[in-house]
C-alpha atoms as a PDB file:
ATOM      1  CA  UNK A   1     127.241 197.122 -73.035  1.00  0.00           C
ATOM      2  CA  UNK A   2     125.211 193.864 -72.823  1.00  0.00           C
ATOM      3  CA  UNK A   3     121.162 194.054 -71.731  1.00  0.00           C
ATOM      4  CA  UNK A   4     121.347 190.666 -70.230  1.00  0.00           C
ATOM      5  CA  UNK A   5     117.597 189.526 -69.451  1.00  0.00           C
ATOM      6  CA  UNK A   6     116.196 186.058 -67.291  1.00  0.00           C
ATOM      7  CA  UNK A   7     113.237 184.746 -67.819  1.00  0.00           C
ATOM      8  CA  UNK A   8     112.748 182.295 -64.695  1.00  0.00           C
ATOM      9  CA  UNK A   9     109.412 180.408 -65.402  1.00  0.00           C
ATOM     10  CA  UNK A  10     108.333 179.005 -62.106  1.00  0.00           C
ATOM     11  CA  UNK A  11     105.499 176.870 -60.608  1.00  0.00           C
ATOM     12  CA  UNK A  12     103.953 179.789 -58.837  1.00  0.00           C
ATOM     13  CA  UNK A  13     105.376 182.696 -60.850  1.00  0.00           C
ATOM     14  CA  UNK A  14     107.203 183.945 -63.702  1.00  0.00           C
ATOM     15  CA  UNK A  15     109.914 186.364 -63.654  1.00  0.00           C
ATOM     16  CA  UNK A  16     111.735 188.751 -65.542  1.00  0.00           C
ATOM     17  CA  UNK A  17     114.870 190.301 -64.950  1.00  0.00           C
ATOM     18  CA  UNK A  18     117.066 192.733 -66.757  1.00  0.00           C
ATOM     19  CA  UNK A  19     120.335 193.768 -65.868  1.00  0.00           C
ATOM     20  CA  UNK A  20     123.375 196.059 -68.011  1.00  0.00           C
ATOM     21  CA  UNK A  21     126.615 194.650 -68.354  1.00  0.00           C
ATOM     22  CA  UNK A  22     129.914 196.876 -68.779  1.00  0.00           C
ATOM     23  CA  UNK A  23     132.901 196.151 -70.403  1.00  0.00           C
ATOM     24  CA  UNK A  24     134.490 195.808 -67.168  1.00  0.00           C
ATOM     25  CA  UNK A  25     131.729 193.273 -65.511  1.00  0.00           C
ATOM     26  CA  UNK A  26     130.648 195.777 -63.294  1.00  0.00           C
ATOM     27  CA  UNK A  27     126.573 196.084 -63.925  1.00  0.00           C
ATOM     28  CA  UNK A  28     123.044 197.069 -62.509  1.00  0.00           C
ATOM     29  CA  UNK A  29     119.994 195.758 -62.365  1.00  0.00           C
ATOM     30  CA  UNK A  30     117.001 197.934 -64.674  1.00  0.00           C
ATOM     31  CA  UNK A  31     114.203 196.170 -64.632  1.00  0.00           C
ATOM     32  CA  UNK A  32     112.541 193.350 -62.497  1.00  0.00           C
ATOM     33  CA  UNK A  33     108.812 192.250 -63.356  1.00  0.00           C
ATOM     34  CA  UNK A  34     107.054 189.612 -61.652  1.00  0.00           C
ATOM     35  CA  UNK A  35     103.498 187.578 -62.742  1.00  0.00           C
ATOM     36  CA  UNK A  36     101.818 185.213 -60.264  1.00  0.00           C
ATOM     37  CA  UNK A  37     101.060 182.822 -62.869  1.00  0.00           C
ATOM     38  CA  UNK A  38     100.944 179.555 -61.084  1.00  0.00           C
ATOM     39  CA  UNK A  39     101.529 177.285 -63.597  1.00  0.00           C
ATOM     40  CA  UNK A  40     101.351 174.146 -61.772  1.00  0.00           C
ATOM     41  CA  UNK A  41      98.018 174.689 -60.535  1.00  0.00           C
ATOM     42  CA  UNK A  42      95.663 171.679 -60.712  1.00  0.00           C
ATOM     43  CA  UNK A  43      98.410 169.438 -62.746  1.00  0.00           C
ATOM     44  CA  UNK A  44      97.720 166.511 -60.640  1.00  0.00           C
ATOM     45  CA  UNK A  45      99.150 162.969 -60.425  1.00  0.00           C
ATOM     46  CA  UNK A  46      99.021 163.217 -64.432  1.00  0.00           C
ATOM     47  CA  UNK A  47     101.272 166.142 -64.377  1.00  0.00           C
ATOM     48  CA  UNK A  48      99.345 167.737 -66.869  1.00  0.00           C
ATOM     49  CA  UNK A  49      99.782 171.961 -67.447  1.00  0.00           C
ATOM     50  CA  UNK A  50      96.394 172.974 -68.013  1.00  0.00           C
ATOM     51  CA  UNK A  51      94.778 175.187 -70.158  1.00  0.00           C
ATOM     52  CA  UNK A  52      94.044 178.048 -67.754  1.00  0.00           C
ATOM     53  CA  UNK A  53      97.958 178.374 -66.222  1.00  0.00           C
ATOM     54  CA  UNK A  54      98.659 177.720 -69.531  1.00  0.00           C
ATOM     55  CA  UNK A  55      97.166 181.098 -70.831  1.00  0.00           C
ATOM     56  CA  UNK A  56      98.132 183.165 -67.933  1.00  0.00           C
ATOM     57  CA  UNK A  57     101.861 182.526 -69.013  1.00  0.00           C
ATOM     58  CA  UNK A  58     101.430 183.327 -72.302  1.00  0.00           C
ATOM     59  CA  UNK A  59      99.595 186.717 -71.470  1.00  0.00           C
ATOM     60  CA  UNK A  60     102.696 187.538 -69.001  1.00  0.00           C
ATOM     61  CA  UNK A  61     104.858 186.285 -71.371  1.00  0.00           C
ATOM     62  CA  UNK A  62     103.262 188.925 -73.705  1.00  0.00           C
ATOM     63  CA  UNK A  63     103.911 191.753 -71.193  1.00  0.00           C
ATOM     64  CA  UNK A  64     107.320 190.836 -70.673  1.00  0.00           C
ATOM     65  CA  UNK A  65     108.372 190.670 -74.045  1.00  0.00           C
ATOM     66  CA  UNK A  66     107.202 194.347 -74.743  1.00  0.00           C
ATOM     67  CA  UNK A  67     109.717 195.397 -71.983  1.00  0.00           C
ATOM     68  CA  UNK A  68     112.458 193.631 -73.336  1.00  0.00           C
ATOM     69  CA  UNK A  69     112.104 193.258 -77.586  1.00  0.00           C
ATOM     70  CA  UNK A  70     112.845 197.001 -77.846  1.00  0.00           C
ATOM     71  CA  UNK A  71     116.862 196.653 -75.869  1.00  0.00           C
ATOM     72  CA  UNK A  72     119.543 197.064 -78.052  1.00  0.00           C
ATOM     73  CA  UNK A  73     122.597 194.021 -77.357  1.00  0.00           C
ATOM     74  CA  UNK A  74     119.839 191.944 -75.687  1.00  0.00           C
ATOM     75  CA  UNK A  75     120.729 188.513 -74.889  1.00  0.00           C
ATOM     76  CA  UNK A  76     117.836 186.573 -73.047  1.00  0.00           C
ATOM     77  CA  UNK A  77     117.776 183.464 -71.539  1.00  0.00           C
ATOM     78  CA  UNK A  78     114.460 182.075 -70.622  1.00  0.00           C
ATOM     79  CA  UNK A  79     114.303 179.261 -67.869  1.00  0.00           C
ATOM     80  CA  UNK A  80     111.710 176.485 -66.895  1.00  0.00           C
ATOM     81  CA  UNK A  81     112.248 174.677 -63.648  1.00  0.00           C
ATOM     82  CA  UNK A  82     109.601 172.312 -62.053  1.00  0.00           C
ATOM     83  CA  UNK A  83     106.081 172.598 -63.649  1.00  0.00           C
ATOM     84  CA  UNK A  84     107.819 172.218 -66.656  1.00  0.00           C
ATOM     85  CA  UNK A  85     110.042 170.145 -65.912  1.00  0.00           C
ATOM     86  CA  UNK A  86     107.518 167.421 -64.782  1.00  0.00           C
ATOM     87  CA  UNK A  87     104.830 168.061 -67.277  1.00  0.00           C
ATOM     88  CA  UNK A  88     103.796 165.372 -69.420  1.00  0.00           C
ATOM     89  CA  UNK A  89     102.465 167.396 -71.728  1.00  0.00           C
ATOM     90  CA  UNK A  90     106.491 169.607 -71.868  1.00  0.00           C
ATOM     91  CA  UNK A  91     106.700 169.247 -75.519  1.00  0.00           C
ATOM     92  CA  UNK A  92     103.190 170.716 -76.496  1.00  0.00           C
ATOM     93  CA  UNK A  93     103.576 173.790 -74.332  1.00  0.00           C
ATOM     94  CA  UNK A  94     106.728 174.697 -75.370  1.00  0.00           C
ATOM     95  CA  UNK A  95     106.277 174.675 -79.079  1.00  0.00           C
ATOM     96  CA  UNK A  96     103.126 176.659 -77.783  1.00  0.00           C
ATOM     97  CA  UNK A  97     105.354 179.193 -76.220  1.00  0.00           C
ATOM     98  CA  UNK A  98     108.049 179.715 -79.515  1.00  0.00           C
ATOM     99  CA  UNK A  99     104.987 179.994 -81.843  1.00  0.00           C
ATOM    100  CA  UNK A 100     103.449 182.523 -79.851  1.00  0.00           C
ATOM    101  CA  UNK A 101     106.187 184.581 -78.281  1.00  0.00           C
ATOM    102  CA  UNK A 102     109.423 183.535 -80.171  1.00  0.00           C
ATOM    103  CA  UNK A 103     111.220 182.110 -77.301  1.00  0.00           C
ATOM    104  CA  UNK A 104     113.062 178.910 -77.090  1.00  0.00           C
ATOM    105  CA  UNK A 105     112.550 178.050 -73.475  1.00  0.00           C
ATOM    106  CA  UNK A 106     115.453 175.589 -72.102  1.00  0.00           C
ATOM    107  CA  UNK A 107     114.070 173.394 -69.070  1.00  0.00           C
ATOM    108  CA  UNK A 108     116.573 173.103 -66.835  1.00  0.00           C
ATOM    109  CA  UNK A 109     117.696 169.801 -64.103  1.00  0.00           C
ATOM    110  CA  UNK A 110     116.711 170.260 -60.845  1.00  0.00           C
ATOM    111  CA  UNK A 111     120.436 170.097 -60.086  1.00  0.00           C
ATOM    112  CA  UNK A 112     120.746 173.044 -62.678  1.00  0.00           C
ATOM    113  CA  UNK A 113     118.443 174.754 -60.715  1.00  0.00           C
ATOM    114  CA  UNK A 114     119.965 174.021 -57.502  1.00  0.00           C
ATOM    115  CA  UNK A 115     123.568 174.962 -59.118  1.00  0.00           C
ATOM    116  CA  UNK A 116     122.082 178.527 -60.127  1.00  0.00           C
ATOM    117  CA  UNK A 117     120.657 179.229 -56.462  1.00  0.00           C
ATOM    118  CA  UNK A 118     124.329 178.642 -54.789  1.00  0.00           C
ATOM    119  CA  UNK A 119     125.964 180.793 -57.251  1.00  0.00           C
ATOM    120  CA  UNK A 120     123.370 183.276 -57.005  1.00  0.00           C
ATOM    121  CA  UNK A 121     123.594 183.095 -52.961  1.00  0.00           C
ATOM    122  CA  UNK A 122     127.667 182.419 -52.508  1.00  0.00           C
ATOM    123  CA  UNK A 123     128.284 185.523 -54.289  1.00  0.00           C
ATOM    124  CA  UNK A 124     126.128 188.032 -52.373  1.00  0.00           C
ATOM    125  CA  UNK A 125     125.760 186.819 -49.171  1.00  0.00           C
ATOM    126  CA  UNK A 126     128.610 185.873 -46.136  1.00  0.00           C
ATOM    127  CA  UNK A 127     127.280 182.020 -45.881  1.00  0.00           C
ATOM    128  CA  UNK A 128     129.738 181.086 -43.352  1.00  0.00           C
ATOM    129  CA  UNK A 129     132.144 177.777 -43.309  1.00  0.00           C
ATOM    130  CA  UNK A 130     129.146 175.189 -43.135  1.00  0.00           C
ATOM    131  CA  UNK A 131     125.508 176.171 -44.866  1.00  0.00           C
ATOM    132  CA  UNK A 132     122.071 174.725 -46.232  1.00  0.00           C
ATOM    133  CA  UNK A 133     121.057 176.364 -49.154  1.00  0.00           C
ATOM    134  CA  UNK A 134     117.491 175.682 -49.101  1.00  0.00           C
ATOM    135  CA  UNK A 135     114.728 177.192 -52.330  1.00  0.00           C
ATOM    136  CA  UNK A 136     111.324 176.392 -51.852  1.00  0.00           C
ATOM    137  CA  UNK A 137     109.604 176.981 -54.834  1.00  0.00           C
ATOM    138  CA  UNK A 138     105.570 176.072 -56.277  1.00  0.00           C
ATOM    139  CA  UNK A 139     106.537 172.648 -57.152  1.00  0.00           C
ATOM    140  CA  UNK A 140     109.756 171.685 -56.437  1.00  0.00           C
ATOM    141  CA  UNK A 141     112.342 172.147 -53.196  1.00  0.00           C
ATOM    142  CA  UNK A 142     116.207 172.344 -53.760  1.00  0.00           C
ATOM    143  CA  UNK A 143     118.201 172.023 -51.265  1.00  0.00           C
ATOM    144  CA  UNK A 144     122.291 172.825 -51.631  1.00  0.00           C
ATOM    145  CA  UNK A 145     124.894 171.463 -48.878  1.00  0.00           C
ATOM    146  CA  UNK A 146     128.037 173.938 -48.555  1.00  0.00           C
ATOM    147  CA  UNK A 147     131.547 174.090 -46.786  1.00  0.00           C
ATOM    148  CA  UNK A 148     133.761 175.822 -47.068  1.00  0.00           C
ATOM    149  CA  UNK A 149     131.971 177.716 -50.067  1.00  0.00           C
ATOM    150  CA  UNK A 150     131.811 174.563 -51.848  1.00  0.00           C
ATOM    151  CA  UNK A 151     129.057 172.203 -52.835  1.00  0.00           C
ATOM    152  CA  UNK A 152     129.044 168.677 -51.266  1.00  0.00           C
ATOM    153  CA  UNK A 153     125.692 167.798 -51.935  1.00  0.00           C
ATOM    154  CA  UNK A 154     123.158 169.220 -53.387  1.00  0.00           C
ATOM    155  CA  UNK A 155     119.239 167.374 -54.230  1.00  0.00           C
ATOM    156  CA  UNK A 156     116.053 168.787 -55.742  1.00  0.00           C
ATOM    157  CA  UNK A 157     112.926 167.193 -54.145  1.00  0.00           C
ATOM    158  CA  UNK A 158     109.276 167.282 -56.156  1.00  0.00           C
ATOM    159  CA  UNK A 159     107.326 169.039 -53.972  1.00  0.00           C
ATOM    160  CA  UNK A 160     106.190 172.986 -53.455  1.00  0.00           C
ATOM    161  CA  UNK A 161     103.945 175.199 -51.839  1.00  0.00           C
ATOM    162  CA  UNK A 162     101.137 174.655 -54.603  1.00  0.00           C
ATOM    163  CA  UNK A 163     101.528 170.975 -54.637  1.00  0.00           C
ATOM    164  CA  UNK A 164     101.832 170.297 -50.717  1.00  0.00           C
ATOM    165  CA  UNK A 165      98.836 172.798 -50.442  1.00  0.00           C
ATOM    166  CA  UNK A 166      96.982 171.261 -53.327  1.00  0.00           C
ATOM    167  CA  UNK A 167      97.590 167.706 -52.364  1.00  0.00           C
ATOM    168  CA  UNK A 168      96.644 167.704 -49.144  1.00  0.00           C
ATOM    169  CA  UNK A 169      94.080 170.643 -48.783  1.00  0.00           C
ATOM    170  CA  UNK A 170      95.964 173.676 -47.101  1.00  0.00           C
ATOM    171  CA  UNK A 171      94.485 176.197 -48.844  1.00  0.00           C
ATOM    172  CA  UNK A 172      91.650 177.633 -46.867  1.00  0.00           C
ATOM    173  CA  UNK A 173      91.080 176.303 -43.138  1.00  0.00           C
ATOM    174  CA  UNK A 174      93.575 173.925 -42.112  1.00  0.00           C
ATOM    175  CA  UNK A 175      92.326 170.479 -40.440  1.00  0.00           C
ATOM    176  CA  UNK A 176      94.710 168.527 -37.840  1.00  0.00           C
ATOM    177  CA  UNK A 177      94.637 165.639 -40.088  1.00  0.00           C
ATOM    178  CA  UNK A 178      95.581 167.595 -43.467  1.00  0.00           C
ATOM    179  CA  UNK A 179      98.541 168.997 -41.512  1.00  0.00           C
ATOM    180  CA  UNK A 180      99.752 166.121 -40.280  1.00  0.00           C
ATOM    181  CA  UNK A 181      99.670 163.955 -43.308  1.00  0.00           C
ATOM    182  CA  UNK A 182     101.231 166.757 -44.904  1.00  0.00           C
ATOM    183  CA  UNK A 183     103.927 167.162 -42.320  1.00  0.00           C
ATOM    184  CA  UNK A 184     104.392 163.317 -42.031  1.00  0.00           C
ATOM    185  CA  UNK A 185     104.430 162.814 -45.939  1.00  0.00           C
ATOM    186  CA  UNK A 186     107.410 165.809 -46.374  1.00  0.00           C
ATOM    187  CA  UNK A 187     109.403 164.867 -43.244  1.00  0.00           C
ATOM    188  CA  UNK A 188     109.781 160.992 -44.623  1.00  0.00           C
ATOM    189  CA  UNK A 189     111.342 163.010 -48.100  1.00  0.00           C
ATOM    190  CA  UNK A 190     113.451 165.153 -46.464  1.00  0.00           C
ATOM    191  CA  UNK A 191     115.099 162.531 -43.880  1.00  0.00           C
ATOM    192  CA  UNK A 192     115.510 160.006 -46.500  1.00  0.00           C
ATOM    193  CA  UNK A 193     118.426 161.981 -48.108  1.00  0.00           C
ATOM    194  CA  UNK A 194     121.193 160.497 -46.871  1.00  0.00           C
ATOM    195  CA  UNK A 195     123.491 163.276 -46.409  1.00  0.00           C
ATOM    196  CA  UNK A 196     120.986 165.804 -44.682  1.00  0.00           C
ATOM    197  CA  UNK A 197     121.847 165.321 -41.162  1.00  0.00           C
ATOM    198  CA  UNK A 198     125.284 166.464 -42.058  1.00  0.00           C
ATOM    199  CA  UNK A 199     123.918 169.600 -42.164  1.00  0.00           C
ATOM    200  CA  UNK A 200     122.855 169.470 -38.594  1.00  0.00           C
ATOM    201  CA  UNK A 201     123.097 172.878 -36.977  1.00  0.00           C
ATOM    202  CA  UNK A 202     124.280 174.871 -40.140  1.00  0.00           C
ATOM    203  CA  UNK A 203     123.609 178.302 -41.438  1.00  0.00           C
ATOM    204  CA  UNK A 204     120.090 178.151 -43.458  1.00  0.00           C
ATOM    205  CA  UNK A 205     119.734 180.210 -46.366  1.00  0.00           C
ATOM    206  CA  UNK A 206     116.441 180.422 -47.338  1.00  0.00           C
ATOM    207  CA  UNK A 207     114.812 181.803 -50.535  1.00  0.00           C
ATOM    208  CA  UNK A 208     112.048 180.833 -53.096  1.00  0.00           C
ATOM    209  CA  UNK A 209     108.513 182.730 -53.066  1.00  0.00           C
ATOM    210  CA  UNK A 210     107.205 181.365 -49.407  1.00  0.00           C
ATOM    211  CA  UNK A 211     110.201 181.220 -47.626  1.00  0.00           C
ATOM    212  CA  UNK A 212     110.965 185.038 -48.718  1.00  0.00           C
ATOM    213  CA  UNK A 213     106.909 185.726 -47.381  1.00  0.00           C
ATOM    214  CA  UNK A 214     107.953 184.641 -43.465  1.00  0.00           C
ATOM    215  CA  UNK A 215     110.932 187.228 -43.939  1.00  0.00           C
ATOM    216  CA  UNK A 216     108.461 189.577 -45.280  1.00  0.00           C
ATOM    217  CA  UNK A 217     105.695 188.929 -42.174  1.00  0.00           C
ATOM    218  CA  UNK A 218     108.676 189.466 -40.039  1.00  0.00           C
ATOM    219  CA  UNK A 219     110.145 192.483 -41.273  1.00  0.00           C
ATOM    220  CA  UNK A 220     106.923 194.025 -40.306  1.00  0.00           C
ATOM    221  CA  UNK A 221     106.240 192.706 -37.058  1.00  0.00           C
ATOM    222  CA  UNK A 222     109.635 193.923 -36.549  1.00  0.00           C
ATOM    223  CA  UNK A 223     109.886 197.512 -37.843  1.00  0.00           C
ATOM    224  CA  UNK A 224     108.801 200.095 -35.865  1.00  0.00           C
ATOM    225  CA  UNK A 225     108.620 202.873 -38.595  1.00  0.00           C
ATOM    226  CA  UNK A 226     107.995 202.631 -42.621  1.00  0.00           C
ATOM    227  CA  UNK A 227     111.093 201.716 -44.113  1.00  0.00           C
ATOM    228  CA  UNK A 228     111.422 198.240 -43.484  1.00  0.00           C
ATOM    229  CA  UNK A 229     115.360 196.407 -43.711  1.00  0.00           C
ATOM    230  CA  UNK A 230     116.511 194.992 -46.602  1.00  0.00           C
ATOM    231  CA  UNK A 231     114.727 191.264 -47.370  1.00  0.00           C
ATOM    232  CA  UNK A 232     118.296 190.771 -48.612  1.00  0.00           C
ATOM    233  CA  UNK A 233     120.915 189.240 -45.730  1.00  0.00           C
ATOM    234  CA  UNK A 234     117.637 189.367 -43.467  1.00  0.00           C
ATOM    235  CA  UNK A 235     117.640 187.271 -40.497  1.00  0.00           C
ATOM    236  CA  UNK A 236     115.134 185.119 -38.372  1.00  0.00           C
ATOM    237  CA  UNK A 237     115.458 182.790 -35.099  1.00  0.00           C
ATOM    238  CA  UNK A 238     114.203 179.191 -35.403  1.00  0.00           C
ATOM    239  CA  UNK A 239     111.582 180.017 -32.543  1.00  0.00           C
ATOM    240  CA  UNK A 240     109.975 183.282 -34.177  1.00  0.00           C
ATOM    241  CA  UNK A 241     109.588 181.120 -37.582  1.00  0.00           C
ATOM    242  CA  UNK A 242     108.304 178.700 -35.751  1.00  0.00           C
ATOM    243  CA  UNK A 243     105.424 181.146 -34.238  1.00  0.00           C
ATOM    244  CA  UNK A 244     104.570 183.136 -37.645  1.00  0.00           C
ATOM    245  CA  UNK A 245     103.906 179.255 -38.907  1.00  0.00           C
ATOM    246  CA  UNK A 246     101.816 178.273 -35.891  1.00  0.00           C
ATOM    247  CA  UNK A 247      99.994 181.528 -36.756  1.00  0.00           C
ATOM    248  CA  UNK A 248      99.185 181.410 -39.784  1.00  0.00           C
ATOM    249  CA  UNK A 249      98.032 177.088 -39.421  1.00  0.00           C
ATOM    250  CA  UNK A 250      95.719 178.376 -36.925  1.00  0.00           C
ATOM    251  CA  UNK A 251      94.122 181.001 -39.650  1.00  0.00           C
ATOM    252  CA  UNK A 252      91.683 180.696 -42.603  1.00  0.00           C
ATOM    253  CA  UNK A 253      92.864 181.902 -46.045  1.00  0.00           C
ATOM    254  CA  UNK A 254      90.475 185.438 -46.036  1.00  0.00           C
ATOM    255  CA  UNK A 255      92.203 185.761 -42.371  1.00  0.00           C
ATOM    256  CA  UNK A 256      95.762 185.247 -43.944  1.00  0.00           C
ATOM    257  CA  UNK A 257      94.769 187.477 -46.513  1.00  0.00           C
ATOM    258  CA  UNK A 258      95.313 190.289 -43.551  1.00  0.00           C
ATOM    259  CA  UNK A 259      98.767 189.827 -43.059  1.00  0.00           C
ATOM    260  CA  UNK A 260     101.435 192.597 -42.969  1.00  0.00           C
ATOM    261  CA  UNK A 261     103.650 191.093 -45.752  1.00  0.00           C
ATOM    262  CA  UNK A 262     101.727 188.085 -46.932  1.00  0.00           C
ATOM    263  CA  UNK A 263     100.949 188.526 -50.597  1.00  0.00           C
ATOM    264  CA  UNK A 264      96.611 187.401 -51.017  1.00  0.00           C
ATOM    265  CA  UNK A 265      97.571 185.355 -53.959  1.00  0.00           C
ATOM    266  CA  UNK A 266     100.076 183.730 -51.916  1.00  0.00           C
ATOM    267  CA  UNK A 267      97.104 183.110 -48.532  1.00  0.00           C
ATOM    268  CA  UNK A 268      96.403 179.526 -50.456  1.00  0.00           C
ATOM    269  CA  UNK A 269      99.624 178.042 -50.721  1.00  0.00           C
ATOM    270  CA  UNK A 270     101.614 179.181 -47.938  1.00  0.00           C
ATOM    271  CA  UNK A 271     101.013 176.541 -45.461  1.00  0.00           C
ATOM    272  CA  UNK A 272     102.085 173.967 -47.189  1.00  0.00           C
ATOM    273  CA  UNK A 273     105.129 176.359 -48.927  1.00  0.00           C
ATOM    274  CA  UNK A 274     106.422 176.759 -45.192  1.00  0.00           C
ATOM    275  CA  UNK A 275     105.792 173.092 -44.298  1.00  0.00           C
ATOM    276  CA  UNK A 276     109.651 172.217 -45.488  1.00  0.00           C
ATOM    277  CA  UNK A 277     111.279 174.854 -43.551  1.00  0.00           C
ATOM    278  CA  UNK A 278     109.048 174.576 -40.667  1.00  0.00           C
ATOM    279  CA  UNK A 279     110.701 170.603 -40.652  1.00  0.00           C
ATOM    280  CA  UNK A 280     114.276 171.397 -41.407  1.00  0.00           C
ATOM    281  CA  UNK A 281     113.925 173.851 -38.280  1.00  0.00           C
ATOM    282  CA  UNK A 282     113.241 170.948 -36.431  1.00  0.00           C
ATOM    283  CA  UNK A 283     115.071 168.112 -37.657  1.00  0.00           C
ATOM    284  CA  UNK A 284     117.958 170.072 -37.867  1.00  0.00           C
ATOM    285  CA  UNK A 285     118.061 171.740 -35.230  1.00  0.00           C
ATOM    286  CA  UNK A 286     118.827 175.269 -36.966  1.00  0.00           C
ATOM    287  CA  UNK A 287     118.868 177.920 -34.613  1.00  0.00           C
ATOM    288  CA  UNK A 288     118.095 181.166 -37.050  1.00  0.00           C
ATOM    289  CA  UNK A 289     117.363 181.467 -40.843  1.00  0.00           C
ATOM    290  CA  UNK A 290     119.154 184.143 -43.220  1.00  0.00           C
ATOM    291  CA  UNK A 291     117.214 185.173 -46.112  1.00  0.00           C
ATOM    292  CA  UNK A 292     118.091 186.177 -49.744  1.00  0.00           C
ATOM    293  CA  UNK A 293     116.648 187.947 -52.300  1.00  0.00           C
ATOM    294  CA  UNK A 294     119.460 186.658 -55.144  1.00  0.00           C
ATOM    295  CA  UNK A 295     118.648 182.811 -56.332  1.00  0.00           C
ATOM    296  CA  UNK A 296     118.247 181.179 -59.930  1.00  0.00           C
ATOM    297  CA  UNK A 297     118.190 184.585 -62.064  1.00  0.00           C
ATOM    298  CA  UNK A 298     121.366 186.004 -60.296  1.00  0.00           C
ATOM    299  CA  UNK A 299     123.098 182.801 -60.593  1.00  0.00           C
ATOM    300  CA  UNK A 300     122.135 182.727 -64.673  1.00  0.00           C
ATOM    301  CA  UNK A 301     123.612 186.310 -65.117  1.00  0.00           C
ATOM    302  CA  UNK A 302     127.171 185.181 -62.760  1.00  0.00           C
ATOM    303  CA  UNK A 303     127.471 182.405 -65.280  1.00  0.00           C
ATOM    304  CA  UNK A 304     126.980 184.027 -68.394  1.00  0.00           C
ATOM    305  CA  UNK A 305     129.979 186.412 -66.862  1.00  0.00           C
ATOM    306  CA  UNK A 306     132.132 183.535 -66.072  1.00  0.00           C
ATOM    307  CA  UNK A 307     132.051 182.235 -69.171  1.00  0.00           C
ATOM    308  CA  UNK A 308     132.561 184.945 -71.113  1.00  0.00           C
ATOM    309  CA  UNK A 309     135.503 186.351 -69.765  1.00  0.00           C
ATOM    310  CA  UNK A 310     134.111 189.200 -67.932  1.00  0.00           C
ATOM    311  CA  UNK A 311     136.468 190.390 -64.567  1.00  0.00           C
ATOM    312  CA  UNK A 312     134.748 188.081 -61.343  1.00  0.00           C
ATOM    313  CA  UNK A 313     132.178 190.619 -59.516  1.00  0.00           C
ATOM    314  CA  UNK A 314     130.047 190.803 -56.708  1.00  0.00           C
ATOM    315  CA  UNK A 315     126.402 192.010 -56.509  1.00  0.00           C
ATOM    316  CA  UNK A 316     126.307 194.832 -54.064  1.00  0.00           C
ATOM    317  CA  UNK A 317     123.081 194.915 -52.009  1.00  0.00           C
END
């Protein structure tokens, strides 16, 4: 038995995931921690992590490694995507983070990253013959074009909920003029990828920390009782993510604070975190959303199975 562990070091959060591996490739998931860390906060046009992000990780990093160090058979693999990815000041941090902790992080491609959320997505969810994989994550936005479960194009754009928020000042009460700069400024990225149109009318998967929060404020509009359905294979109309948006543009961040399934350390940066969506919606014409709760750290532990041999399985949900 393998204790397979992913460390997914985000923009907005950090991650840790743990799951057992038979002999057979059959396996279940034992441990799943998550620290709102935003490492990309304040990084600017220098892209520079700062010293305050900078510590948070380390201290979760810290807390995570307690879980893990004691696992017999461990293999880990620790991931940085965007903040990372962009910093100018990559090298610094990193040798920061193996002097300190003991962990090599590898920064992956955005394409890497955008390769990990189909293969975590294609093998636990029915995606249909034509589908938009779309991740919206704290400072970058992949977006994966399928058919026929196979990738035709896939991009991964610089921009997330922190930086769209940050940039254009979403976090507390939101001014017409903000929003529409913001709206204007990610509408001209999206539409300049040349193959995006192709994906006129498809299935939308949607995951990544803000997209997963308008499932969330759903689910409990929707549930009449306690036990709300599975985030996992959840789905949404265009129109009704269309109204929680509208909502929550018309509110100030203590009033988004209040909402049934909106994280508070999420009430800053979810404007601008659902301002891509909110635009594929419309260029696209999409007429409902399907959500998953399997991305980047799934598809890490399906690959490590591929390639070692293990018998092809499915994560049950």
């Amino acid at each position: 038995m393998v204790n397979f562990a992913v460390i997914d070091l985000g923009s907005n959060s950090i991650r840790l995931k743990i799951s057992q591996i038979n002999p057979d490739g059959s396996f279940i998931v034992t441990h799943q921690l998550k620290e709102m860390v935003r490492l990309s906060e304040n990084m600017g046009e220098e892209k520079v992590l700062q010293p305050e992000p900078i510590a948070r990780t380390i201290k979760a990093l810290e807390s995570f490694k307690q879980v893990y160090e004691q696992l017999p058979d461990l293999h880990l693999e620790a991931i940085a995507t965007a903040a990372v990815r962009q910093a100018k000041n990559q090298a610094e941090f990193l040798k920061l983070v193996k002097k300190k902790i003991g962990v090599k992080f590898e920064v992956i491609s955005g394409n890497q990253e955008a390769y990990l959320d189909f293969l975590g997505v294609s093998k636990t969810l029915k995606i249909g013959k034509k589908c938009l994989i779309m991740d919206t994550g704290g400072a970058s936005t992949e977006l994966i074009y399928v058919k026929n479960q196979k990738i035709q194009n896939l991009i991964s754009l610089p921009f997330g909920s922190v930086t769209v928020s940050q940039e254009f000042a979403l976090g507390n009460q939101v001014s017409p003029g903000n929003l529409f700069r913001a709206m204007t400024d990610v509408e001209q990225k999206l539409t300049d990828i040349d193959w995006i149109l192709d994906a006129h009318k498809s299935n939308l998967v949607a995951l990544g920390g803000s997209n997963r929060t308008l499932a969330k404020i759903a689910r409990h509009k929707e549930s009449e009782s306690d036990e709300l359905p599975s985030l996992h294979g959840f789905q949404l109309s265009g129109s009704q993510a269309v109204d929680i948006f509208a909502n929550l543009v018309n509110l100030d961040r203590q009033q988004r604070e209040d909402i049934p399934g909106l994280a508070k350390v999420r009430a800053d940066v979810i404007v601008g975190g659902l301002i891509p969506i909110s635009l594929l919606l419309r260029v696209l014409h999409i007429p409902k959303i399907l959500f998953s709760n399997c991305g980047l750290r799934d598809g890490a532990l399906f690959n490590y199975l591929a390639a070692n041999d293990y018998p092809p399985k499915k994560l049950k949900k």
